[in-house]
PDB file of N, CA and C in Angstrom:
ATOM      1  N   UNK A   1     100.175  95.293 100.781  1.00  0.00           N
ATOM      2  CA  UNK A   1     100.340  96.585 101.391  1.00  0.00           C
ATOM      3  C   UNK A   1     100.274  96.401 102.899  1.00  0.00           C
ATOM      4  N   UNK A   2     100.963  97.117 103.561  1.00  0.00           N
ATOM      5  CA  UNK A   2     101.064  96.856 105.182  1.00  0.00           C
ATOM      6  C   UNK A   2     100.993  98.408 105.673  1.00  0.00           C
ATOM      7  N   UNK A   3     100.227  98.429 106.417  1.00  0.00           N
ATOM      8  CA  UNK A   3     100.371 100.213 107.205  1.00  0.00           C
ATOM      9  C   UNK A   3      99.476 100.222 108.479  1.00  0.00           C
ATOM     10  N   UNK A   4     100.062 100.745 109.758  1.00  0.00           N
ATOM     11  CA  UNK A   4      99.367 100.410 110.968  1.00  0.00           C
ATOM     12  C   UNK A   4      99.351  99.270 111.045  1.00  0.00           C
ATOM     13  N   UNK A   5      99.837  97.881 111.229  1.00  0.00           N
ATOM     14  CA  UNK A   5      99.471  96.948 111.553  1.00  0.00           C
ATOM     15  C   UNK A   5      98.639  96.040 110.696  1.00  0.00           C
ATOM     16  N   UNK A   6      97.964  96.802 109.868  1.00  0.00           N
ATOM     17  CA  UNK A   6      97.187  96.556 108.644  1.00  0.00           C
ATOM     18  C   UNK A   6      97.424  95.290 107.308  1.00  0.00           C
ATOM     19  N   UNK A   7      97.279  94.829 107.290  1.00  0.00           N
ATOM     20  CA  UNK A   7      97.828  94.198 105.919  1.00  0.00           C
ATOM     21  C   UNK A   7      96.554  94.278 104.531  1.00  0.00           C
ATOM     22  N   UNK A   8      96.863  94.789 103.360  1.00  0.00           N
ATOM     23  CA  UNK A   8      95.941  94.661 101.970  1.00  0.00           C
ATOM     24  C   UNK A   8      96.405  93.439 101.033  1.00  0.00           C
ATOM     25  N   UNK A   9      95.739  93.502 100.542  1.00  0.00           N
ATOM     26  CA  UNK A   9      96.619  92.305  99.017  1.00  0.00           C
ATOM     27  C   UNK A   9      95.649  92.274  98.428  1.00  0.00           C
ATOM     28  N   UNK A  10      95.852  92.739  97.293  1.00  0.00           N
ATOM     29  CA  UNK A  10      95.444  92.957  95.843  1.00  0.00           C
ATOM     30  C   UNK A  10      95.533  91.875  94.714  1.00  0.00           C
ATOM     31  N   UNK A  11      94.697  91.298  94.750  1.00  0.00           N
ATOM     32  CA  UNK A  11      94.686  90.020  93.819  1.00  0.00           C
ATOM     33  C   UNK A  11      93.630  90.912  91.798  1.00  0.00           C
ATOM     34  N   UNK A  12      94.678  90.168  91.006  1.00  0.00           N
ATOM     35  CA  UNK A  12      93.868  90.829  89.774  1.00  0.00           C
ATOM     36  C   UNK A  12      93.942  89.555  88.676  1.00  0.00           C
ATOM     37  N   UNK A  13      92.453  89.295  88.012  1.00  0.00           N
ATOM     38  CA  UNK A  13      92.802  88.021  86.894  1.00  0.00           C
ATOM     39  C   UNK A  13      92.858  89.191  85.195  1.00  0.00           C
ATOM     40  N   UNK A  14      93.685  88.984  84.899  1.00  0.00           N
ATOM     41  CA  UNK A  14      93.903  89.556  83.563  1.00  0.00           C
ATOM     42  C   UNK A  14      93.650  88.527  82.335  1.00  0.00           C
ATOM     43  N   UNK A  15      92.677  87.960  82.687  1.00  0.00           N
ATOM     44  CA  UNK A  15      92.834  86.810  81.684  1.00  0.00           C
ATOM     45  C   UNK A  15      91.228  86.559  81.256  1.00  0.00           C
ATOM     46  N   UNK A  16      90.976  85.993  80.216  1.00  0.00           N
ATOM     47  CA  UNK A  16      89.001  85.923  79.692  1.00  0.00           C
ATOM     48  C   UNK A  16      88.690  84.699  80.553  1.00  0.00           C
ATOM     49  N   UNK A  17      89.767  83.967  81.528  1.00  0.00           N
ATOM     50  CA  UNK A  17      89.022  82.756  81.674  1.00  0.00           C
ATOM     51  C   UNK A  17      89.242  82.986  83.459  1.00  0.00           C
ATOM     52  N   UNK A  18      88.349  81.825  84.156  1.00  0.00           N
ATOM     53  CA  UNK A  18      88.497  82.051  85.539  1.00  0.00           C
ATOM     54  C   UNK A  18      89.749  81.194  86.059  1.00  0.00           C
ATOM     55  N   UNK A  19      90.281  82.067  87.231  1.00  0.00           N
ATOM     56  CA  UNK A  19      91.661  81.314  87.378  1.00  0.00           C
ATOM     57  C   UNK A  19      91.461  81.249  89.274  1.00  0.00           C
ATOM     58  N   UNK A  20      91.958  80.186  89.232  1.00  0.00           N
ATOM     59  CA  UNK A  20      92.002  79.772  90.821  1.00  0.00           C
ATOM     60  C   UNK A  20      93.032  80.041  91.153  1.00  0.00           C
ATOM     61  N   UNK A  21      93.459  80.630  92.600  1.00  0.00           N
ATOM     62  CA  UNK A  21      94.382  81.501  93.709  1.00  0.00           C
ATOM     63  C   UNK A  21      94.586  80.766  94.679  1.00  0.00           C
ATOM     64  N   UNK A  22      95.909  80.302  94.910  1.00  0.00           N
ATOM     65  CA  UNK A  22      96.318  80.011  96.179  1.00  0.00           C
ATOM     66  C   UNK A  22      97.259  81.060  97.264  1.00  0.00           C
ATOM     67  N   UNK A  23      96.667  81.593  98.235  1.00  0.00           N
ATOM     68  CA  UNK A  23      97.135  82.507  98.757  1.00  0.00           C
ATOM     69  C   UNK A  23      97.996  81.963  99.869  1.00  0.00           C
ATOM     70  N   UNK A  24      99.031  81.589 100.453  1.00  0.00           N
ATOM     71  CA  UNK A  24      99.541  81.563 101.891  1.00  0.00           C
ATOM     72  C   UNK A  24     100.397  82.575 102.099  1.00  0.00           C
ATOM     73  N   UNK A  25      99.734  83.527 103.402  1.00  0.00           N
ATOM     74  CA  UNK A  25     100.085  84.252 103.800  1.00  0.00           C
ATOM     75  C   UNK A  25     100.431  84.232 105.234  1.00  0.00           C
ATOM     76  N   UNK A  26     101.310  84.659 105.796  1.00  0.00           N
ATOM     77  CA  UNK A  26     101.610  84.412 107.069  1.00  0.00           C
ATOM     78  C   UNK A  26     101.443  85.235 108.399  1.00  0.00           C
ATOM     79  N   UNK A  27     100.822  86.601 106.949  1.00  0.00           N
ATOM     80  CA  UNK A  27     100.200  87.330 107.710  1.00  0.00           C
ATOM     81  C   UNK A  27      99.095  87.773 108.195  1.00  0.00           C
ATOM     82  N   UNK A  28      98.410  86.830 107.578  1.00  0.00           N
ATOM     83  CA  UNK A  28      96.913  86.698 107.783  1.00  0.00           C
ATOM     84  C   UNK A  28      96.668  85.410 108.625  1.00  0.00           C
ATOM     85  N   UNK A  29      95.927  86.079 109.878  1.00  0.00           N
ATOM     86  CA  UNK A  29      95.291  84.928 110.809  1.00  0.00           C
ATOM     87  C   UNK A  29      93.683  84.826 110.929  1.00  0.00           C
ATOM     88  N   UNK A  30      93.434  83.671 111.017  1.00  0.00           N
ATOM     89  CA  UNK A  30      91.581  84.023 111.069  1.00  0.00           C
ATOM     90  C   UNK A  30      90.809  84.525 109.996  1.00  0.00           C
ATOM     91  N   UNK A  31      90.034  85.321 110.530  1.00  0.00           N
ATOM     92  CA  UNK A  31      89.104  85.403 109.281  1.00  0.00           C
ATOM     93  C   UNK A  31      89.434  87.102 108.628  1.00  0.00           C
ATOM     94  N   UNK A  32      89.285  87.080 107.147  1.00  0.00           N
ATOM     95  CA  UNK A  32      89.609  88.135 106.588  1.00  0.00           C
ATOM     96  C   UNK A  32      88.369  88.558 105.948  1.00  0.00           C
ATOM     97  N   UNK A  33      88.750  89.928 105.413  1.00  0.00           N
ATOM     98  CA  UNK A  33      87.695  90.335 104.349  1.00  0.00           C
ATOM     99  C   UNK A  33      87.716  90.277 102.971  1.00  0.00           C
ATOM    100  N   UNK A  34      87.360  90.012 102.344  1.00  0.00           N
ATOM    101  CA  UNK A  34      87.451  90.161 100.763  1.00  0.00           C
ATOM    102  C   UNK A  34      86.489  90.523 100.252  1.00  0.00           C
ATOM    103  N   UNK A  35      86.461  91.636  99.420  1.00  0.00           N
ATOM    104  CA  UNK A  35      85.913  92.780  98.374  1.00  0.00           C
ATOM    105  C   UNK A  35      86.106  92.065  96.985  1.00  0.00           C
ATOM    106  N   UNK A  36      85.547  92.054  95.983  1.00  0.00           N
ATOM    107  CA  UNK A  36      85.487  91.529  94.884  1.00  0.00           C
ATOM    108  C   UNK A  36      85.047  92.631  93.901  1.00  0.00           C
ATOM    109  N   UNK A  37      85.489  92.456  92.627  1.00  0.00           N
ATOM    110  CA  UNK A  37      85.219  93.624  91.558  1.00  0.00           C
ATOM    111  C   UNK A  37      85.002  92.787  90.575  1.00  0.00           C
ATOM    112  N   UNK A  38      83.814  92.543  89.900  1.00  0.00           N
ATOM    113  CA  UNK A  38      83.869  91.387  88.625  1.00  0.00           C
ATOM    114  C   UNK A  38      82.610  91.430  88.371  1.00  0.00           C
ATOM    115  N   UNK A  39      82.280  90.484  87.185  1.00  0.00           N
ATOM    116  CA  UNK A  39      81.284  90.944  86.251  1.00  0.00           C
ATOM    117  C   UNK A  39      79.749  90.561  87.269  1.00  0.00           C
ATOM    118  N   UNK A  40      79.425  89.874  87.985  1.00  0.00           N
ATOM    119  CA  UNK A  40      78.633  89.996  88.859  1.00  0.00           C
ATOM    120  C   UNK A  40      78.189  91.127  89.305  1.00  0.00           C
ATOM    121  N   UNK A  41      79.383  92.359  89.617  1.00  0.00           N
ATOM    122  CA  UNK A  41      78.896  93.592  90.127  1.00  0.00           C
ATOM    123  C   UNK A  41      79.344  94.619  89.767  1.00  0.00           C
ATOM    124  N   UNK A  42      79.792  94.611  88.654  1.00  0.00           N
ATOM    125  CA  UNK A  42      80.766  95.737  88.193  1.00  0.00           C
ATOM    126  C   UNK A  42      79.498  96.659  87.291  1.00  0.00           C
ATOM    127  N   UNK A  43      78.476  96.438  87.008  1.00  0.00           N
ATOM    128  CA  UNK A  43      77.317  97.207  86.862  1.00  0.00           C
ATOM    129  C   UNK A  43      76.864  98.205  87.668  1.00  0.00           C
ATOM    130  N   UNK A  44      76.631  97.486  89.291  1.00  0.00           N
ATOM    131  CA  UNK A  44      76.123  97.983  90.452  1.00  0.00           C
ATOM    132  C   UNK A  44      77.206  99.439  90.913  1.00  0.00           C
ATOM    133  N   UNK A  45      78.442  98.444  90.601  1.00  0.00           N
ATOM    134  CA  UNK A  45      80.028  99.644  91.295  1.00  0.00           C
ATOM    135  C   UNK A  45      79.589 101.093  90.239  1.00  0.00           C
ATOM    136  N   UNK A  46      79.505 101.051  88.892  1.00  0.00           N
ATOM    137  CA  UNK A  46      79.384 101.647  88.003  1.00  0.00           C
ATOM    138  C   UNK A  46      78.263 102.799  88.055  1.00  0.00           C
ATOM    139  N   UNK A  47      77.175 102.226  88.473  1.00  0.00           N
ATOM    140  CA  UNK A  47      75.370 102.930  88.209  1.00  0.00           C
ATOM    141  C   UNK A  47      75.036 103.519  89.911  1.00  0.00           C
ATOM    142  N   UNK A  48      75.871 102.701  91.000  1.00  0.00           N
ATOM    143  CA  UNK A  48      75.146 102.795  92.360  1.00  0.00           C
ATOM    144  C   UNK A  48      76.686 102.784  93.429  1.00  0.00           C
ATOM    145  N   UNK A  49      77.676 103.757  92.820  1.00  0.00           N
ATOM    146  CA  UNK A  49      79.315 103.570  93.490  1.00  0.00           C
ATOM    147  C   UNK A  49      79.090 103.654  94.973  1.00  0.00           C
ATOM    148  N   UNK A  50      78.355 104.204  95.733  1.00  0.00           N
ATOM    149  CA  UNK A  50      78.099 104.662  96.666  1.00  0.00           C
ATOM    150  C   UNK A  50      77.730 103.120  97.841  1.00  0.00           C
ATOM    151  N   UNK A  51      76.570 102.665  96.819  1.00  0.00           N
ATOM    152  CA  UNK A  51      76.171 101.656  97.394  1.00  0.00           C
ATOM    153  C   UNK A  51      77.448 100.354  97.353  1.00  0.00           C
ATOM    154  N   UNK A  52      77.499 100.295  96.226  1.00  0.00           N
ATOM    155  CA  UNK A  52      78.658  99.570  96.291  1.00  0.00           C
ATOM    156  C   UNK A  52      79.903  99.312  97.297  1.00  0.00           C
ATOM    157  N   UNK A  53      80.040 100.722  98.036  1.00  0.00           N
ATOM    158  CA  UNK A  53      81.236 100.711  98.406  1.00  0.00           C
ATOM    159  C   UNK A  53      80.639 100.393  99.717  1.00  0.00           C
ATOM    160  N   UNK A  54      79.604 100.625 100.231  1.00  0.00           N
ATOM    161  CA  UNK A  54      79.099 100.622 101.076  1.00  0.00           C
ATOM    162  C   UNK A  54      78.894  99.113 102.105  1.00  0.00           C
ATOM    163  N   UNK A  55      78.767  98.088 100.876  1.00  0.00           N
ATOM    164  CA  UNK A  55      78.916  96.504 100.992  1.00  0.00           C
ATOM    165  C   UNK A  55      80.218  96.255 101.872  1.00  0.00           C
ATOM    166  N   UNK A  56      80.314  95.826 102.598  1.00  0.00           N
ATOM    167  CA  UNK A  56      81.688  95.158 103.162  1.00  0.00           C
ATOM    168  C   UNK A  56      82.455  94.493 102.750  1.00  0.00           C
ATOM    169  N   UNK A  57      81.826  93.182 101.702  1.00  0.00           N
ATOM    170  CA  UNK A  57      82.226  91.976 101.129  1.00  0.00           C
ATOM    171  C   UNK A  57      82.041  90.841 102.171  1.00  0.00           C
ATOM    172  N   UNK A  58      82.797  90.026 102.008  1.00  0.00           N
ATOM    173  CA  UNK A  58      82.423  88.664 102.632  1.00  0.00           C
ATOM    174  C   UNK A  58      83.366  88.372 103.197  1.00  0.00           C
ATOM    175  N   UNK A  59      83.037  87.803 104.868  1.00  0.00           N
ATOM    176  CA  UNK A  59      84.109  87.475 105.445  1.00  0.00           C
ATOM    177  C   UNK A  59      84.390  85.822 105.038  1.00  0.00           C
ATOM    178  N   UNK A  60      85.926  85.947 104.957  1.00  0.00           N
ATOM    179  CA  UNK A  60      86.835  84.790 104.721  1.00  0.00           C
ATOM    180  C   UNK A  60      87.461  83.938 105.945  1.00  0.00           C
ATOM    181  N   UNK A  61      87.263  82.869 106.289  1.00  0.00           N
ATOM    182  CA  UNK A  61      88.219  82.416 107.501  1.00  0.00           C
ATOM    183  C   UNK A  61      89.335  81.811 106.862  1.00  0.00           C
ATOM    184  N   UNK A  62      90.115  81.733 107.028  1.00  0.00           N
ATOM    185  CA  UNK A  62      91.789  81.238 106.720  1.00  0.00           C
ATOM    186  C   UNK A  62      91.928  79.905 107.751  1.00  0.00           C
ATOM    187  N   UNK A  63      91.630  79.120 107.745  1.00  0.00           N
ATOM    188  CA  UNK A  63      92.332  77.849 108.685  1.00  0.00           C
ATOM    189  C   UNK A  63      94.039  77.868 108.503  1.00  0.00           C
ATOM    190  N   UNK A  64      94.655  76.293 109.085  1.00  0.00           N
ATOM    191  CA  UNK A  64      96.147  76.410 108.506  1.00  0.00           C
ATOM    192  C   UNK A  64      96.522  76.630 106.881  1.00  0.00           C
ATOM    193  N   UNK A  65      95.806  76.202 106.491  1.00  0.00           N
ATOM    194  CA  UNK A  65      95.977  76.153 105.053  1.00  0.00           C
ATOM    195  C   UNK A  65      96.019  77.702 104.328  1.00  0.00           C
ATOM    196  N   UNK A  66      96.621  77.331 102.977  1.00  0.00           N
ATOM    197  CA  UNK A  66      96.649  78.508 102.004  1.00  0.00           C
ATOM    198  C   UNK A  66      95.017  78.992 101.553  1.00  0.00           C
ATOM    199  N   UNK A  67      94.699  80.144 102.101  1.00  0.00           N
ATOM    200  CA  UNK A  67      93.062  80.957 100.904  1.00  0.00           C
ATOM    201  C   UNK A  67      93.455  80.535  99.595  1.00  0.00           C
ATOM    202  N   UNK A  68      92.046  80.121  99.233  1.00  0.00           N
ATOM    203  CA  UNK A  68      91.784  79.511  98.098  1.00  0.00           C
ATOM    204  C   UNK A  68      90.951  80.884  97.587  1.00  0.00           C
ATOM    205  N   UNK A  69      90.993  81.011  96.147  1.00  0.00           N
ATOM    206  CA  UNK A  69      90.202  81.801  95.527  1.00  0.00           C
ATOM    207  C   UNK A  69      89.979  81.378  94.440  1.00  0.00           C
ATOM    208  N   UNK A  70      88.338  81.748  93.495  1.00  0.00           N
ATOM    209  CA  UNK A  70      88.484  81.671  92.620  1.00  0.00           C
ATOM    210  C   UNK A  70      87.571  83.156  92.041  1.00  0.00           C
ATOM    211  N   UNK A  71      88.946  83.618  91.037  1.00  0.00           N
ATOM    212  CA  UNK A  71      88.554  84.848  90.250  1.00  0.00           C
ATOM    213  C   UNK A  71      87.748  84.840  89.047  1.00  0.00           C
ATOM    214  N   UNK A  72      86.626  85.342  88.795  1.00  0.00           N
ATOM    215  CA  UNK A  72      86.080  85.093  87.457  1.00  0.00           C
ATOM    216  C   UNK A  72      87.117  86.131  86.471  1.00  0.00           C
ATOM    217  N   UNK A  73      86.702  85.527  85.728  1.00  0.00           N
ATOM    218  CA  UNK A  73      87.399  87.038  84.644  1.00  0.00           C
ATOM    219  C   UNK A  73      87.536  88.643  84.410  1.00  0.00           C
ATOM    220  N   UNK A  74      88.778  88.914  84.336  1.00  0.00           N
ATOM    221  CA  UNK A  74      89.072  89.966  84.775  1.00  0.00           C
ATOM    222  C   UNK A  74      88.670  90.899  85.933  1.00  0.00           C
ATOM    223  N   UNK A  75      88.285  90.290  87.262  1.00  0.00           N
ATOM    224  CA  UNK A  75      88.281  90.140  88.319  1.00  0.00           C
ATOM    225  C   UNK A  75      89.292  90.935  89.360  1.00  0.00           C
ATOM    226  N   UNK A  76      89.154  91.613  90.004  1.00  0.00           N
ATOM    227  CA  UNK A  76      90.100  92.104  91.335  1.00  0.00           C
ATOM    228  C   UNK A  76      89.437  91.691  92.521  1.00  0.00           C
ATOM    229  N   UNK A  77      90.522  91.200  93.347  1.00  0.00           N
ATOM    230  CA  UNK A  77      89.811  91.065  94.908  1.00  0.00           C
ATOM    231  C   UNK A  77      90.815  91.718  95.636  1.00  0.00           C
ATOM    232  N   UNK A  78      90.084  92.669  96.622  1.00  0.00           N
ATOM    233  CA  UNK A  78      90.992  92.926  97.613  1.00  0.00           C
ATOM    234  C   UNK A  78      90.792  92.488  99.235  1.00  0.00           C
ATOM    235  N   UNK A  79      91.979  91.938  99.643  1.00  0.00           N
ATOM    236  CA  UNK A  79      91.797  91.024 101.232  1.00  0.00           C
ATOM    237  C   UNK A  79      92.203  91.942 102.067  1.00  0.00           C
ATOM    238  N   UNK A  80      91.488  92.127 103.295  1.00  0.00           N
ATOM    239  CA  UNK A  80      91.734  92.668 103.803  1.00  0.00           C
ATOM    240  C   UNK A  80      92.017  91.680 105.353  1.00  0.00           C
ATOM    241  N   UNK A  81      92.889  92.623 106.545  1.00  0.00           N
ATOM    242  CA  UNK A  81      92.737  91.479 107.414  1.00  0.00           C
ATOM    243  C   UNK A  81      91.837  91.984 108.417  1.00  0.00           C
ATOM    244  N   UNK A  82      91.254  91.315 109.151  1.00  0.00           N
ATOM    245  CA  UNK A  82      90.409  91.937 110.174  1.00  0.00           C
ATOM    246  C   UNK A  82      91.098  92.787 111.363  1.00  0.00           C
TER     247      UNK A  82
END
């Protein structure tokens, strides 16, 4: 997704097992954000949405190389760019 200058990307694992992500994007420089939705916290999102949303996620740096990810199962991440 792109708007204002903005860029999103929506990563989703549809699968029971964990799957590793290679992202190269060209529109992402430096360090990004990524939000995560997965069984780690999908309790917290559920019982405490507020708080949840409230988390930032974790910043990502991007060197030259492609973002690496790895999704646990059935998993969404969303990147954001700084």
């Amino acid at each position: 997704l792109l708007k204002d200058g903005r860029v999103r990307i929506l990563l989703a694992n549809l699968t029971s097992q964990n799957q590793r992500v290679r992202l190269a994007c060209p529109l992402f420089k430096g360090p990004v954000l990524a939000r995560r939705l997965d069984e780690t916290n999908a309790m917290e999102a559920i019982t405490h949405p507020a708080e949840f949303r409230a988390n930032p996620g974790e910043i990502l740096e991007i060197a030259d190389g492609p973002l690496e990810l790895e999704l646990l199962p059935y998993a969404v991440v969303r990147i954001d760019n700084r």
